[in-house]
PDB file of N, CA and C in Angstrom:
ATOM      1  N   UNK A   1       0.844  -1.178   0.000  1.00  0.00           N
ATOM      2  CA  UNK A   1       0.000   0.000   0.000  1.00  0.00           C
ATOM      3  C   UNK A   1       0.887   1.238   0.000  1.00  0.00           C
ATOM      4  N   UNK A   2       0.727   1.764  -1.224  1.00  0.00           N
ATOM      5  CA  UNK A   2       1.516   3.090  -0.881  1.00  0.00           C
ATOM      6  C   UNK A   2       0.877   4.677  -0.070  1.00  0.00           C
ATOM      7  N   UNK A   3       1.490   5.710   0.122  1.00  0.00           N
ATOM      8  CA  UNK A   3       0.903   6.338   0.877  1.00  0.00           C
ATOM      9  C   UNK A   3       1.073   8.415  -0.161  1.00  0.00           C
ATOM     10  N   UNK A   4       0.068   8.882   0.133  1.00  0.00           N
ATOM     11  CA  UNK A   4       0.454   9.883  -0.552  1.00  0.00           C
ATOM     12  C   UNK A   4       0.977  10.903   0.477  1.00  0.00           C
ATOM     13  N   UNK A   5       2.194  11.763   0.899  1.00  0.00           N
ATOM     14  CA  UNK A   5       2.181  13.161   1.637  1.00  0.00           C
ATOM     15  C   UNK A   5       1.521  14.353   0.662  1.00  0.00           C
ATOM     16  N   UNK A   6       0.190  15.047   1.885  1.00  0.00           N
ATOM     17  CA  UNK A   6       0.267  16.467   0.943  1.00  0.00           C
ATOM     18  C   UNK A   6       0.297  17.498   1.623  1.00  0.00           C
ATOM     19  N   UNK A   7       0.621  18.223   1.372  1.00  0.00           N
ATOM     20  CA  UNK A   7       1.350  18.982   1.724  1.00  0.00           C
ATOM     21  C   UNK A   7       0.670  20.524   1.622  1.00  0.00           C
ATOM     22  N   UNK A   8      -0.302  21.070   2.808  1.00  0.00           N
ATOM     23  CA  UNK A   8      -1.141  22.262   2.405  1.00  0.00           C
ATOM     24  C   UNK A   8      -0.046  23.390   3.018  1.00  0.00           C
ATOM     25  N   UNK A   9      -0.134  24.733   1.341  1.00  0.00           N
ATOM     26  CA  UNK A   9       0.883  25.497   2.397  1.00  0.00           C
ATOM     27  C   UNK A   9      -0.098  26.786   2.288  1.00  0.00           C
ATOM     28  N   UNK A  10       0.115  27.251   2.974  1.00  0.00           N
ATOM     29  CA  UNK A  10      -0.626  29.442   3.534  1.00  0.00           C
ATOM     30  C   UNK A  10       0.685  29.574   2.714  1.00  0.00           C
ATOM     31  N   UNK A  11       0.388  30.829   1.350  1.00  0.00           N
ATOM     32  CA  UNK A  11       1.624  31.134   1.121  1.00  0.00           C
ATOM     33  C   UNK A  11       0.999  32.931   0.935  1.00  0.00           C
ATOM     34  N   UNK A  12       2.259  33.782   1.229  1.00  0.00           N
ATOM     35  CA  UNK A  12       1.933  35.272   0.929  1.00  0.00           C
ATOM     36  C   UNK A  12       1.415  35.173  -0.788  1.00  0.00           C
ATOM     37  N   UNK A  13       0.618  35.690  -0.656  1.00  0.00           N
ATOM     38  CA  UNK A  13      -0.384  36.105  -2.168  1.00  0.00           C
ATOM     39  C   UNK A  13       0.465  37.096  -3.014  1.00  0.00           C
ATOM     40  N   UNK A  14       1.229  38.017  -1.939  1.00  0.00           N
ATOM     41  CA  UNK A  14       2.153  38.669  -2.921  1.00  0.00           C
ATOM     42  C   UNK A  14       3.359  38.357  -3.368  1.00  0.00           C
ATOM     43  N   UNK A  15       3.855  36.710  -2.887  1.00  0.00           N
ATOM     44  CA  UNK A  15       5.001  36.434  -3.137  1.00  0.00           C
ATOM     45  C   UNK A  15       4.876  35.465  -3.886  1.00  0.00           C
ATOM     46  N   UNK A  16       3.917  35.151  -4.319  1.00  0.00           N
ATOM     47  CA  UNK A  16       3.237  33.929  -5.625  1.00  0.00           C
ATOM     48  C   UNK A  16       4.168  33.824  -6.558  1.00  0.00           C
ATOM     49  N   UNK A  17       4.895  34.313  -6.791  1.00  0.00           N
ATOM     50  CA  UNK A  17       6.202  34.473  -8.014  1.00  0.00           C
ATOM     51  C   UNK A  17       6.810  33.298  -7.281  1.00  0.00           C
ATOM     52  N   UNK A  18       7.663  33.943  -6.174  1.00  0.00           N
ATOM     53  CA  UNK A  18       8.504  33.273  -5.385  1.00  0.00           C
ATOM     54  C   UNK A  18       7.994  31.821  -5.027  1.00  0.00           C
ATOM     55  N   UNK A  19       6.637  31.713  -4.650  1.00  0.00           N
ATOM     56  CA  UNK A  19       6.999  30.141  -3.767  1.00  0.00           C
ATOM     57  C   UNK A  19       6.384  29.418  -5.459  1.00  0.00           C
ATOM     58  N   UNK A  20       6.314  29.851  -6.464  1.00  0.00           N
ATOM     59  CA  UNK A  20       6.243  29.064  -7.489  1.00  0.00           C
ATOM     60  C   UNK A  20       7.367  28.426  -8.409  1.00  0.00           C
ATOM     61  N   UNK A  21       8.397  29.785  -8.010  1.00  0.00           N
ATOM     62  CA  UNK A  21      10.046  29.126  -8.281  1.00  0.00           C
ATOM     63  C   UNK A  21      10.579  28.331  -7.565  1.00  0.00           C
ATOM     64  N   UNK A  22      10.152  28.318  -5.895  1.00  0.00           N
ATOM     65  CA  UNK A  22      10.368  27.484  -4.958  1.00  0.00           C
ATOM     66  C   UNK A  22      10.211  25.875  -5.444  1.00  0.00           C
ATOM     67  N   UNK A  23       8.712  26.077  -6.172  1.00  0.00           N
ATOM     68  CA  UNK A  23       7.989  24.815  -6.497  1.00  0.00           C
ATOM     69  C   UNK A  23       8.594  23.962  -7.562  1.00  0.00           C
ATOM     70  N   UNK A  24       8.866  25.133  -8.623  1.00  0.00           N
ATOM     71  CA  UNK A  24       9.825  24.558  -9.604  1.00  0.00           C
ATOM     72  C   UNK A  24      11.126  23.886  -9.054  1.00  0.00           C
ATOM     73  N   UNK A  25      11.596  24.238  -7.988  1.00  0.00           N
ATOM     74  CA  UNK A  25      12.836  23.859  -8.222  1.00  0.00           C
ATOM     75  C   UNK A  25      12.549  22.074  -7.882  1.00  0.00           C
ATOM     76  N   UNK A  26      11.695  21.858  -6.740  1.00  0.00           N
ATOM     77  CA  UNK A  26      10.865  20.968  -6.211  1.00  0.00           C
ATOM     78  C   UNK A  26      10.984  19.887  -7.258  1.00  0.00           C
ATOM     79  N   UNK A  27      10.643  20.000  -8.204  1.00  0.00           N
ATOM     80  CA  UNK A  27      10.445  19.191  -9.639  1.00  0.00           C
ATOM     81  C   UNK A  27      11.683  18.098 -10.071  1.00  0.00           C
ATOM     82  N   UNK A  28      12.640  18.670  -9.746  1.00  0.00           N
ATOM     83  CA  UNK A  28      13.861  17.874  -9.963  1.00  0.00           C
ATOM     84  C   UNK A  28      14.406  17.190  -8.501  1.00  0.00           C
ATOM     85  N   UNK A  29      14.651  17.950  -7.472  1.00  0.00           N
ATOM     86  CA  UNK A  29      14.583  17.651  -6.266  1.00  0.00           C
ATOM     87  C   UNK A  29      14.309  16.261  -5.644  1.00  0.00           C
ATOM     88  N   UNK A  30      12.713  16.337  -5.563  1.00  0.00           N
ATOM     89  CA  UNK A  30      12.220  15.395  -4.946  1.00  0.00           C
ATOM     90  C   UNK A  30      12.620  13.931  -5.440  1.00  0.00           C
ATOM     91  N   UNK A  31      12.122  14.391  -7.205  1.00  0.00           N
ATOM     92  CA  UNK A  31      12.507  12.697  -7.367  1.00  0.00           C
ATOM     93  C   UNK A  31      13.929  12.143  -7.080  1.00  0.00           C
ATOM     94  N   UNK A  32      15.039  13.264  -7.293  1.00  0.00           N
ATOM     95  CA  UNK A  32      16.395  12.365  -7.077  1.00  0.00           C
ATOM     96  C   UNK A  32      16.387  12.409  -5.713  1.00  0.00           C
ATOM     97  N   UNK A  33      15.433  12.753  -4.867  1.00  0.00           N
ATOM     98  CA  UNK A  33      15.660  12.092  -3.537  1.00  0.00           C
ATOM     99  C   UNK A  33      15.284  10.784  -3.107  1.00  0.00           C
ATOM    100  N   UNK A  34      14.257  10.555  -3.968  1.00  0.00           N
ATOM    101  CA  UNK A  34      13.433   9.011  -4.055  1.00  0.00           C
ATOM    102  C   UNK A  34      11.763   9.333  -3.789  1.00  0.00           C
ATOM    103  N   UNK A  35      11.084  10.747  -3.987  1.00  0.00           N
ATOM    104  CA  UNK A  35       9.913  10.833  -3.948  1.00  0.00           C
ATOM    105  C   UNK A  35       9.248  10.704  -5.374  1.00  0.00           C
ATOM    106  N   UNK A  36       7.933  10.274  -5.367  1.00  0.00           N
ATOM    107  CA  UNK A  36       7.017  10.078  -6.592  1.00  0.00           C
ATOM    108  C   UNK A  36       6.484  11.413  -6.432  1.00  0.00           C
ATOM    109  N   UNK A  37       7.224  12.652  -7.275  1.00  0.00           N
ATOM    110  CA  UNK A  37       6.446  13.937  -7.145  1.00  0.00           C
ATOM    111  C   UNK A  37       4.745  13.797  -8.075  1.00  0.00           C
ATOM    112  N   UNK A  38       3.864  14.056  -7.332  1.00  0.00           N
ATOM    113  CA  UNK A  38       2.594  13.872  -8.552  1.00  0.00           C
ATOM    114  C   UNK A  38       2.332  15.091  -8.562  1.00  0.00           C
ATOM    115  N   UNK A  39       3.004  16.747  -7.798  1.00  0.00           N
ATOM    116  CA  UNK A  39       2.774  17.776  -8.706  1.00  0.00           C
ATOM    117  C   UNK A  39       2.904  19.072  -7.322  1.00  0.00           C
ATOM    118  N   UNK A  40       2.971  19.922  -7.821  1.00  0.00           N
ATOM    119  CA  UNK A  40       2.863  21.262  -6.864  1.00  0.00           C
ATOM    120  C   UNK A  40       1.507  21.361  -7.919  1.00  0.00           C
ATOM    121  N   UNK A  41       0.585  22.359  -6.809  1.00  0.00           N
ATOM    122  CA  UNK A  41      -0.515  23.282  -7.256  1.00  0.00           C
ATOM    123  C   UNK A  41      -0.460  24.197  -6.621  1.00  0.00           C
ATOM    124  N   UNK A  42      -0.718  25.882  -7.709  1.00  0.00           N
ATOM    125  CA  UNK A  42      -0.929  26.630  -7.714  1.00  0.00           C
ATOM    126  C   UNK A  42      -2.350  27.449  -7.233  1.00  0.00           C
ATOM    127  N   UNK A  43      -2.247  28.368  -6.582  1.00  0.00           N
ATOM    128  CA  UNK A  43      -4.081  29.416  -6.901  1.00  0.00           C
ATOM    129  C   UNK A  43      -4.086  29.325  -8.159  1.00  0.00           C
ATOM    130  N   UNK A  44      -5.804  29.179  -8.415  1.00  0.00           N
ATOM    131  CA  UNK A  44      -5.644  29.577  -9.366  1.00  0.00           C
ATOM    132  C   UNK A  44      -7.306  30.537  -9.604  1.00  0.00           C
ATOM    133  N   UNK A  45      -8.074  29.908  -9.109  1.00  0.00           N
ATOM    134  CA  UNK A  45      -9.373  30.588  -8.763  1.00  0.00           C
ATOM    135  C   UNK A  45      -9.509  30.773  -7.450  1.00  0.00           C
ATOM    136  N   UNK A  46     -10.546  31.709  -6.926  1.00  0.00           N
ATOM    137  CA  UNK A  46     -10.859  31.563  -5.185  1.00  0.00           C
ATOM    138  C   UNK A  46      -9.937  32.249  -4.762  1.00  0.00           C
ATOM    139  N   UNK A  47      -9.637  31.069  -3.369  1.00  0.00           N
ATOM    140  CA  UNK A  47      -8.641  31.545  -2.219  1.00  0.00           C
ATOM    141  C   UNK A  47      -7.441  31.438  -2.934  1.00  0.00           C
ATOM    142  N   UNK A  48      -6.372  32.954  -2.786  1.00  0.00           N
ATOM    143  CA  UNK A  48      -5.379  33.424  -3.017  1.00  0.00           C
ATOM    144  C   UNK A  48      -4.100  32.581  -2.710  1.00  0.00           C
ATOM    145  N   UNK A  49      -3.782  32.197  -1.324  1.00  0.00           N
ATOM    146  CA  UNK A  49      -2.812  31.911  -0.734  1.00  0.00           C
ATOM    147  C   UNK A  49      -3.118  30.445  -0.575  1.00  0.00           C
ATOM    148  N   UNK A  50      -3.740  29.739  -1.028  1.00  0.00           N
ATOM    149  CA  UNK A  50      -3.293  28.274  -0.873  1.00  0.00           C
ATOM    150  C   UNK A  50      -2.696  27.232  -1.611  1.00  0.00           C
ATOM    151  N   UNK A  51      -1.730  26.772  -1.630  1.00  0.00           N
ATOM    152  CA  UNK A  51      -0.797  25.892  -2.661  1.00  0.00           C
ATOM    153  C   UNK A  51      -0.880  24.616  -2.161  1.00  0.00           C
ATOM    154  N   UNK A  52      -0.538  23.271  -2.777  1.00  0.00           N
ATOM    155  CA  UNK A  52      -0.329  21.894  -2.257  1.00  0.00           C
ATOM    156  C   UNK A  52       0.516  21.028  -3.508  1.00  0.00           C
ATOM    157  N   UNK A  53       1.077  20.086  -2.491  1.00  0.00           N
ATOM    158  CA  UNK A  53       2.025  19.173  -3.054  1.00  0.00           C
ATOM    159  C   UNK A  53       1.503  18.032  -3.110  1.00  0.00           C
ATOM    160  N   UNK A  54       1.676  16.791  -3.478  1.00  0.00           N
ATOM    161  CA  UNK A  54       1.283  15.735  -3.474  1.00  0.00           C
ATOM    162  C   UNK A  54       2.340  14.874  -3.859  1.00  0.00           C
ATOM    163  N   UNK A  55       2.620  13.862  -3.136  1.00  0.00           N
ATOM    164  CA  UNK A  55       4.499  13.198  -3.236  1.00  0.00           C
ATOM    165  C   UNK A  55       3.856  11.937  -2.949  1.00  0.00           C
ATOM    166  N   UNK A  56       4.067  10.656  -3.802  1.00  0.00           N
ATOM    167  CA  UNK A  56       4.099   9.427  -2.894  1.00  0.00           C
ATOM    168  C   UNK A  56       5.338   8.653  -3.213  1.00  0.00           C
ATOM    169  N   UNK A  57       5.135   7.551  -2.308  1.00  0.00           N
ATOM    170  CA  UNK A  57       5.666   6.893  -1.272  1.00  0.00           C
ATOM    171  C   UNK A  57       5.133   5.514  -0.909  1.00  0.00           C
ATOM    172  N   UNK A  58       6.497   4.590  -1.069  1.00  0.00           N
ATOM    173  CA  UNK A  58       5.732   3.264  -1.051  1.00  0.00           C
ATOM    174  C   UNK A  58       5.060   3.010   0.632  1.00  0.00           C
ATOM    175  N   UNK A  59       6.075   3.900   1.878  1.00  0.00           N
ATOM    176  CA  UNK A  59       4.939   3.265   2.708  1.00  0.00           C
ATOM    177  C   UNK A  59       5.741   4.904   3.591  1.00  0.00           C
ATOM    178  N   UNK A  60       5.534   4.558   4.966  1.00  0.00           N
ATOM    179  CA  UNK A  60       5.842   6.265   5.729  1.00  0.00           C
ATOM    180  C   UNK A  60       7.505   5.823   5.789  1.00  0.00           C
ATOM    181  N   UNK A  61       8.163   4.360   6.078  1.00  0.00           N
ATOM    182  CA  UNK A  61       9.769   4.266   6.117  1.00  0.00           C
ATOM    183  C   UNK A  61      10.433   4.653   4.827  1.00  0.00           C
ATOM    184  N   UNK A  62       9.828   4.763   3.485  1.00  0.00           N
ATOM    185  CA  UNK A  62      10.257   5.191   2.362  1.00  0.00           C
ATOM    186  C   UNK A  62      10.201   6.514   2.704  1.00  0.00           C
ATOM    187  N   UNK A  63       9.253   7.191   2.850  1.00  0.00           N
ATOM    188  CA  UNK A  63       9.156   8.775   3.147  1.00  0.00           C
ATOM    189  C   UNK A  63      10.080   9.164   4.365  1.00  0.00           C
ATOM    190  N   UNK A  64      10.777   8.530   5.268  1.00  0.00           N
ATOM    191  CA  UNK A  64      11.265   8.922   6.618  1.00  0.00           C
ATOM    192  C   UNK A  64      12.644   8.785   5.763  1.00  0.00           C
ATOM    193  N   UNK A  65      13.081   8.232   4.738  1.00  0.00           N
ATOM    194  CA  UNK A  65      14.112   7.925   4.579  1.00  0.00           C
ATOM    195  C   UNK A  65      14.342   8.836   3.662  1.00  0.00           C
ATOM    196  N   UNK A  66      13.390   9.230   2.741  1.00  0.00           N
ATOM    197  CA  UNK A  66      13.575  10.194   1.472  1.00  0.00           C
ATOM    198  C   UNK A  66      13.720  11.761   2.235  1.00  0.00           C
ATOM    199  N   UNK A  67      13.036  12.393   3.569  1.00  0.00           N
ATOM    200  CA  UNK A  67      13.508  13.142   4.096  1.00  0.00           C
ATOM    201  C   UNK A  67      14.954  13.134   4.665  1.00  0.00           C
ATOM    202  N   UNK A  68      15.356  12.356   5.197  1.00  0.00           N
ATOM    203  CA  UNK A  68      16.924  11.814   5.441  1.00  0.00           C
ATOM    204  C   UNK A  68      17.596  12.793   4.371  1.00  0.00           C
ATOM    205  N   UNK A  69      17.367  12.016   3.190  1.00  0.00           N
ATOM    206  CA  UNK A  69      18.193  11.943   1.376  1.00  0.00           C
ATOM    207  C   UNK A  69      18.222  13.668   1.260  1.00  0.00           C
ATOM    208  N   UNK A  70      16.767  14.099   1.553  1.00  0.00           N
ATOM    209  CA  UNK A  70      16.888  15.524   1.072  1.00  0.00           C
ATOM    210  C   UNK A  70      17.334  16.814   2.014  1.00  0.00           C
ATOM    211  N   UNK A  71      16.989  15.981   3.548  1.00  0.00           N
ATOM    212  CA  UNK A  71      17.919  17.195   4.169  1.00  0.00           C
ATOM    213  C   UNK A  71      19.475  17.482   3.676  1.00  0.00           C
ATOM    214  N   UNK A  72      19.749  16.089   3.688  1.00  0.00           N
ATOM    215  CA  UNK A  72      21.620  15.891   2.941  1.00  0.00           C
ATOM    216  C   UNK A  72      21.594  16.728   1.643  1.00  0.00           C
ATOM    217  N   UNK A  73      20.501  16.727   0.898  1.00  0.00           N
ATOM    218  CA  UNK A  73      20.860  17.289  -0.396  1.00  0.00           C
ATOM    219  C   UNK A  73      21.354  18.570  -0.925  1.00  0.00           C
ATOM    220  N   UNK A  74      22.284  19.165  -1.123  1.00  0.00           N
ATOM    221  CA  UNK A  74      22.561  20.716  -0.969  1.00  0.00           C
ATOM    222  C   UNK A  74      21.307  21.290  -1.758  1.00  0.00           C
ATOM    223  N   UNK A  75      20.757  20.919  -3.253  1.00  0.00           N
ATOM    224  CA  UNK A  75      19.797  21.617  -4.134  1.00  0.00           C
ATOM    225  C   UNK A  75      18.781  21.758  -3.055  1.00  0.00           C
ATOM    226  N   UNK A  76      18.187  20.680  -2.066  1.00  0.00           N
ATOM    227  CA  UNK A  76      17.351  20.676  -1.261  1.00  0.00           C
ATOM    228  C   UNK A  76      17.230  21.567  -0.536  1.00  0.00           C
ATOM    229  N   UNK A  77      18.413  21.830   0.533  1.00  0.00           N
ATOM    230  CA  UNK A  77      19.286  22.688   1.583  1.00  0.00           C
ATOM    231  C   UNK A  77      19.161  23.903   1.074  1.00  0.00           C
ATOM    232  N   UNK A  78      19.716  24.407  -0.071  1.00  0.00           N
ATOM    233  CA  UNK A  78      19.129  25.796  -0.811  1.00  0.00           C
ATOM    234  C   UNK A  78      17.908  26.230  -1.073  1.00  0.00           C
ATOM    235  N   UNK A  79      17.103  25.310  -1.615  1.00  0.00           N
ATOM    236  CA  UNK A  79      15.515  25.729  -1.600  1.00  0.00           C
ATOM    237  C   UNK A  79      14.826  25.992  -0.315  1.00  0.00           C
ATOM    238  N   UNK A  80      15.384  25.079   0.816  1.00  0.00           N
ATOM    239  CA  UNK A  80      14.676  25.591   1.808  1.00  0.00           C
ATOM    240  C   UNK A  80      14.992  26.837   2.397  1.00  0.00           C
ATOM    241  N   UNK A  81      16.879  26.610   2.519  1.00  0.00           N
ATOM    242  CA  UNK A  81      17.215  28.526   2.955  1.00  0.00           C
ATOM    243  C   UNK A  81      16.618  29.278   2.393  1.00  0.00           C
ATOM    244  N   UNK A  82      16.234  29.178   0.853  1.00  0.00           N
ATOM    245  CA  UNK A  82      15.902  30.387   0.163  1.00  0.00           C
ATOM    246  C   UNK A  82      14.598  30.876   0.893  1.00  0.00           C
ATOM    247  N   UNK A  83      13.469  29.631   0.949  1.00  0.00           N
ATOM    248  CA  UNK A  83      12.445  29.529   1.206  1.00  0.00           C
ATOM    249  C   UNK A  83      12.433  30.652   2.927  1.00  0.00           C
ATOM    250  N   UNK A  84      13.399  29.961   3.984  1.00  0.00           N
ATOM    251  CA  UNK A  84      12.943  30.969   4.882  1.00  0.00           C
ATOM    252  C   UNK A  84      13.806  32.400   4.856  1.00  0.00           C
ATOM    253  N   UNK A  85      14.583  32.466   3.813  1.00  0.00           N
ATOM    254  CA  UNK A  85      15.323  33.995   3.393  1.00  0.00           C
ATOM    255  C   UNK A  85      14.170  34.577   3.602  1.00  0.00           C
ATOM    256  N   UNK A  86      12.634  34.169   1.961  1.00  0.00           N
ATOM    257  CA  UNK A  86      12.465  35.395   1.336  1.00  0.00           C
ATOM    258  C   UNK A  86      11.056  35.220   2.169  1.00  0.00           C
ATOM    259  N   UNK A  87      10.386  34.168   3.008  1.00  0.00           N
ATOM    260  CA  UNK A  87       9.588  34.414   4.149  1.00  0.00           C
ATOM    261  C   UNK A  87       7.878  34.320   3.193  1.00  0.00           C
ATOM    262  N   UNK A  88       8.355  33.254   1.938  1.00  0.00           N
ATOM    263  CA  UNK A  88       6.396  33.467   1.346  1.00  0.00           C
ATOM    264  C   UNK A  88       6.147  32.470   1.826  1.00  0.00           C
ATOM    265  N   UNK A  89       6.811  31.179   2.583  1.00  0.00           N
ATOM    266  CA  UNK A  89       5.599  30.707   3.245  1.00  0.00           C
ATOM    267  C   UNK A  89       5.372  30.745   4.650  1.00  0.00           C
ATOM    268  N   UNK A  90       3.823  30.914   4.689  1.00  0.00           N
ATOM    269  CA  UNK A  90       3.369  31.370   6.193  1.00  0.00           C
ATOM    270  C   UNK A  90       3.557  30.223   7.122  1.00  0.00           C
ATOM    271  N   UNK A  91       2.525  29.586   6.420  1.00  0.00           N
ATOM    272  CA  UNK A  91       2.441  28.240   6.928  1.00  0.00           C
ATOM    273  C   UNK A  91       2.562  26.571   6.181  1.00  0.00           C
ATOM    274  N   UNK A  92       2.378  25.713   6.706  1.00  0.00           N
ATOM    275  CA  UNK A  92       2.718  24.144   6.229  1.00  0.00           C
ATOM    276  C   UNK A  92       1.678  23.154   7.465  1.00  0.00           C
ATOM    277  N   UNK A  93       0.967  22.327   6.435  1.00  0.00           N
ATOM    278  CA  UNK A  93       0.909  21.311   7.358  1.00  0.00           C
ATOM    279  C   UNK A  93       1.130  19.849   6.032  1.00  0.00           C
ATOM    280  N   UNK A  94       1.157  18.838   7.091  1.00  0.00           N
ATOM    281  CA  UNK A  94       1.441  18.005   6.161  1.00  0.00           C
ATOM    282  C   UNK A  94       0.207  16.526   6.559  1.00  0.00           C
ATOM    283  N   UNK A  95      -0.132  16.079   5.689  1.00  0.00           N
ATOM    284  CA  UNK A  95      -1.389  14.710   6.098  1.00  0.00           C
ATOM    285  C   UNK A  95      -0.662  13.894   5.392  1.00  0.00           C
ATOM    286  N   UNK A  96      -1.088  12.058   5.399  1.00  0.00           N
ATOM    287  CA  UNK A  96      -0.784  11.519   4.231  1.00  0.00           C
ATOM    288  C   UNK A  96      -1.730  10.769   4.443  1.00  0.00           C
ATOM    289  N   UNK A  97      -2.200  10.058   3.063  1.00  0.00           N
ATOM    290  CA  UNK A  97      -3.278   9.858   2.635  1.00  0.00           C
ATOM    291  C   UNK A  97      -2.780   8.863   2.129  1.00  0.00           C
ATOM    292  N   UNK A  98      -3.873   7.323   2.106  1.00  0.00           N
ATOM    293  CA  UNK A  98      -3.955   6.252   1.296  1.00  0.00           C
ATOM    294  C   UNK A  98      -5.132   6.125   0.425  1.00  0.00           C
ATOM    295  N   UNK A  99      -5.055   5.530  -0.905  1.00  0.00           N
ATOM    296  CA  UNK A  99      -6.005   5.480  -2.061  1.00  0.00           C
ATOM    297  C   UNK A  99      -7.208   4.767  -1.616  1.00  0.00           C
ATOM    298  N   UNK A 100      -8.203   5.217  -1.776  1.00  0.00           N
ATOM    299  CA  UNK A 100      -9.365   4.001  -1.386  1.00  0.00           C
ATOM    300  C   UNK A 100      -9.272   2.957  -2.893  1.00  0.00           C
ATOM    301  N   UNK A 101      -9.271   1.844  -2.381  1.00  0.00           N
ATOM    302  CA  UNK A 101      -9.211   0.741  -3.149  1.00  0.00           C
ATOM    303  C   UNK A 101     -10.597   0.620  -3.573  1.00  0.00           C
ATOM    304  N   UNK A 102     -10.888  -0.178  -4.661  1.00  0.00           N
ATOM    305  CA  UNK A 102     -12.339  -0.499  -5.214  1.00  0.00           C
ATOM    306  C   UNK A 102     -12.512  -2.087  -4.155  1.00  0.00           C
TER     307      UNK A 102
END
């Protein structure tokens, strides 16, 4: 059973540039850490400031281990400094979620 992390973030509405380059960088990142990126999302209608990730993961020890991989990772290590340099995200929470089976 695999498991999905997602990842809801509060991001400043005026820094939407920024945590979308953030996101990009995300793209290359994750997978050479060993995550199944299935995507950053953007606002795009509605509420302004809400973004989400969606990463899976064959179970939570794959994910405990792929955080391991990416704290080590310098590309990683930079996105996040950058991330609390330039201060667009407010907040983070994180759930993970399994597929309902038929």
């Amino acid at each position: 059973m695999s498991i999905v992390c997602c990842i809801r973030y509060v991001i400043d509405p005026f820094q939407a540039a920024a945590f979308e380059a953030y996101s990009r960088n995300w793209l290359s990142i994750i997978p050479a850490c060993g995550g199944d990126l299935l995507g950053y999302f953007m606002p795009h209608e509605g509420t302004n400031n809400i973004a989400q990730a969606l990463i899976r993961f064959d179970s939570l020890a794959a994910y405990e281990a792929y955080r391991a991989r990416l704290k080590a990772d310098p590309a990683g290590a930079a996105n996040f400094e950058m991330a609390q340099a330039q201060r667009f995200i407010l907040s983070e929470e994180r759930s993970f979620l399994r597929q309902v089976e038929p």
